[in-house]
Protein backbone atom coordinates (compact mmCIF):
# COMPACT_ATOMS: atom_id res chain seq x y z
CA UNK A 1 152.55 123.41 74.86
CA UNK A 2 150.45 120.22 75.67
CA UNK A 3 153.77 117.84 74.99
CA UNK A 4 156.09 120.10 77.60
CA UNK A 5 152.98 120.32 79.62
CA UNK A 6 152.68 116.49 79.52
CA UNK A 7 156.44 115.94 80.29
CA UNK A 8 156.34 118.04 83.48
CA UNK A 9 153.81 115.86 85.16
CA UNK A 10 155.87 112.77 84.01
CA UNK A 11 158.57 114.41 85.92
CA UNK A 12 156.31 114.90 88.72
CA UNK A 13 155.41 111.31 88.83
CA UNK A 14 158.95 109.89 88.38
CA UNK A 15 159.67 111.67 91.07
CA UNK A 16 162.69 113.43 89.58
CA UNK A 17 163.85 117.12 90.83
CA UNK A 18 162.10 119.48 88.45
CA UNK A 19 163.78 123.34 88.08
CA UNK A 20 160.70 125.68 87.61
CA UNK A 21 163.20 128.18 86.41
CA UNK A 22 164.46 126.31 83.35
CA UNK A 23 160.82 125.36 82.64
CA UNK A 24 159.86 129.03 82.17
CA UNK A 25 162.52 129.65 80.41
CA UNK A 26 162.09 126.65 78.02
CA UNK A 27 158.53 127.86 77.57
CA UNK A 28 159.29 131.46 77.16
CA UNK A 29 161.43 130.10 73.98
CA UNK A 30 159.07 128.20 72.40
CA UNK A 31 156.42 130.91 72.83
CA UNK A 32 158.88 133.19 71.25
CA UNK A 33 159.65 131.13 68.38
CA UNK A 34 155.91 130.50 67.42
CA UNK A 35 154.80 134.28 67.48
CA UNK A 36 154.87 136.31 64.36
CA UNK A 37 157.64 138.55 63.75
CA UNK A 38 155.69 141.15 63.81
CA UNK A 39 154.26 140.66 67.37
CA UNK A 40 158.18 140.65 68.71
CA UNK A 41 160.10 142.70 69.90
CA UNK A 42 163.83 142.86 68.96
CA UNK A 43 166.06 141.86 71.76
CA UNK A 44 169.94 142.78 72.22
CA UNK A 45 172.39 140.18 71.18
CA UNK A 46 175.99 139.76 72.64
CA UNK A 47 179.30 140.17 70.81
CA UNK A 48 180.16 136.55 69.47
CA UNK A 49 176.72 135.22 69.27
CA UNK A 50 176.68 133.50 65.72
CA UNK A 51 174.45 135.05 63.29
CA UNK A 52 171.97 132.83 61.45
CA UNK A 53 172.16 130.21 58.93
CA UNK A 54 171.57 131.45 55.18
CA UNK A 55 168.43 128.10 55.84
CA UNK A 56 167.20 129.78 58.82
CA UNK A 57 167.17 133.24 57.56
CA UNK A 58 165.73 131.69 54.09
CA UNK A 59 162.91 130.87 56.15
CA UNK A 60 161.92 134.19 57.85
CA UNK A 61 162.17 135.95 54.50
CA UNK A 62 159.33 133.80 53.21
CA UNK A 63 157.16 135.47 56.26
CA UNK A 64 158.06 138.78 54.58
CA UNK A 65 157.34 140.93 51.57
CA UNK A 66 159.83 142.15 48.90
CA UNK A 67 162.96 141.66 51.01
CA UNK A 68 165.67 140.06 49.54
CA UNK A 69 168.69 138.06 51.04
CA UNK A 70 171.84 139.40 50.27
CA UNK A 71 174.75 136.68 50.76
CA UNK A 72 173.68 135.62 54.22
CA UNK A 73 174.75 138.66 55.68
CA UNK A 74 171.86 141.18 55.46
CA UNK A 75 168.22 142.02 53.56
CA UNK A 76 167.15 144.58 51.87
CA UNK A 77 164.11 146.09 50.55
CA UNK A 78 163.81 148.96 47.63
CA UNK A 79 161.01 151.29 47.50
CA UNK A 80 159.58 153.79 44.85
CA UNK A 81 157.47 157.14 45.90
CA UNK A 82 155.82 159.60 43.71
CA UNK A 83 158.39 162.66 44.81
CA UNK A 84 160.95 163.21 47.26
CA UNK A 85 158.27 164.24 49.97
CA UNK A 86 156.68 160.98 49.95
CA UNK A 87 160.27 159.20 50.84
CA UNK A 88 161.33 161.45 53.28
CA UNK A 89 157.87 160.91 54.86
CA UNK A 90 158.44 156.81 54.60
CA UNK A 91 162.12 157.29 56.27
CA UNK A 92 160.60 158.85 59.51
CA UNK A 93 158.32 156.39 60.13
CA UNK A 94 160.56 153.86 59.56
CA UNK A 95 162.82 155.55 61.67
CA UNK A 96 160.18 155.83 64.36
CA UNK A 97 159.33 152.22 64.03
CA UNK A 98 163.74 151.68 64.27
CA UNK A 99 164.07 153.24 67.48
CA UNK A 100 161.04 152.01 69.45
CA UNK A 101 162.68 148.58 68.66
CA UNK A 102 166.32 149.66 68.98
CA UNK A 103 167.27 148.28 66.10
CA UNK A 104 168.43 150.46 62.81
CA UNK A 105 168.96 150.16 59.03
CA UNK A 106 170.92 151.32 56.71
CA UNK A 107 169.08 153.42 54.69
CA UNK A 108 169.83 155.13 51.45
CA UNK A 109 168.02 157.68 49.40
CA UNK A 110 168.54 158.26 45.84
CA UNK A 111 167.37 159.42 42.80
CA UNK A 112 164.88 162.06 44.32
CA UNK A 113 162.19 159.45 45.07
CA UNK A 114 163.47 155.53 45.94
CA UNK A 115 164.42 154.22 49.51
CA UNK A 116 166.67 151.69 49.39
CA UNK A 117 166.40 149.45 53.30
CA UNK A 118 169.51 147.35 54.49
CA UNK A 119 169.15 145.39 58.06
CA UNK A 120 171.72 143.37 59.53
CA UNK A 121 173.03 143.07 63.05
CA UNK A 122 176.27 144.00 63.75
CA UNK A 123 177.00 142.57 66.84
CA UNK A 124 176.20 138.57 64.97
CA UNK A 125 178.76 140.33 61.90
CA UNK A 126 175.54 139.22 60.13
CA UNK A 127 171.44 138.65 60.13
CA UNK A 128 169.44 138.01 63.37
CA UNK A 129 166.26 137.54 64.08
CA UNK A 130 165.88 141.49 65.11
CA UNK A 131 166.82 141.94 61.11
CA UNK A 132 163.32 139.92 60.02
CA UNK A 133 160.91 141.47 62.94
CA UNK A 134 161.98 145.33 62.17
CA UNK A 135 161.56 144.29 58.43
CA UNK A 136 157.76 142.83 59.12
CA UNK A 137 156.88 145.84 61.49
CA UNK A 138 157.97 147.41 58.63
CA UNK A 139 156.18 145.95 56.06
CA UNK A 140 152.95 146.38 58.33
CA UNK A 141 153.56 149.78 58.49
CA UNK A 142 153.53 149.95 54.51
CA UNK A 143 150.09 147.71 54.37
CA UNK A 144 148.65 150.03 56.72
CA UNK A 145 149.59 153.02 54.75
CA UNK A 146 148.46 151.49 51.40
């Protein structure tokens, strides 16, 4: 912050026209980009935004745990329980966690006891951002269970 703080009072002294409206904005973004996933909130993206870039999304996965990129279109996650119970307990709090942020995975159970987690944004036809902070809050949620 002290390099856009520094550039505003250049501005200032240059005497150029300054709109405090982009500046907020600008410093909303970066904000937004140096939080944790976790601490975000997922945010609702336009048909015909672009999704990310395989490099970009290779990047959030490393701030996650387990999750695997699949193509560059989505991540997914597989989980084991001791009996059927256990999952079915898992999918509502995930599905808790899905709908306070709006944003929902595919999820499949099989084989009595394993979870299998698929995020991807449909509206990008591919991964967001959204995918990688419902996939931390996620992963929180596990920790905090464990």
């Amino acid at each position: 912050m002290d390099k856009v703080e520094l550039g505003i009072i250049g501005l200032g002294k240059m005497g150029g026209n300054f709109d405090c409206g982009s500046f907020l904005s600008f410093k909303v973004a970066i904000t937004r980009m140096s939080m944790q996933l976790v601490d975000r909130s997922c945010v609702e993206y336009d048909e015909g935004t672009p999704p990310l870039s395989k490099e970009k999304a290779e990047e959030y996965l490393k701030q996650l745990s387990g999750w695997r990129l699949i193509g560059s279109a989505r991540i997914e996650k597989n989980y084991d329980f001791t009996d059927f119970t256990e999952a079915m307990k898992f999918v509502n709090r995930v599905a808790d966690i899905a709908e306070a942020e709006d944003h929902h995975p595919d999820i499949l159970i099989h084989a009595w006891n394993k979870v299998r987690l698929t995020l991807s944004t449909h509206a990008v036809k591919g991964l967001s951002e959204n995918d990688f902070i419902l996939a931390a809050k996620i992963d929180q949620m596990v920790n905090k269970v464990i």
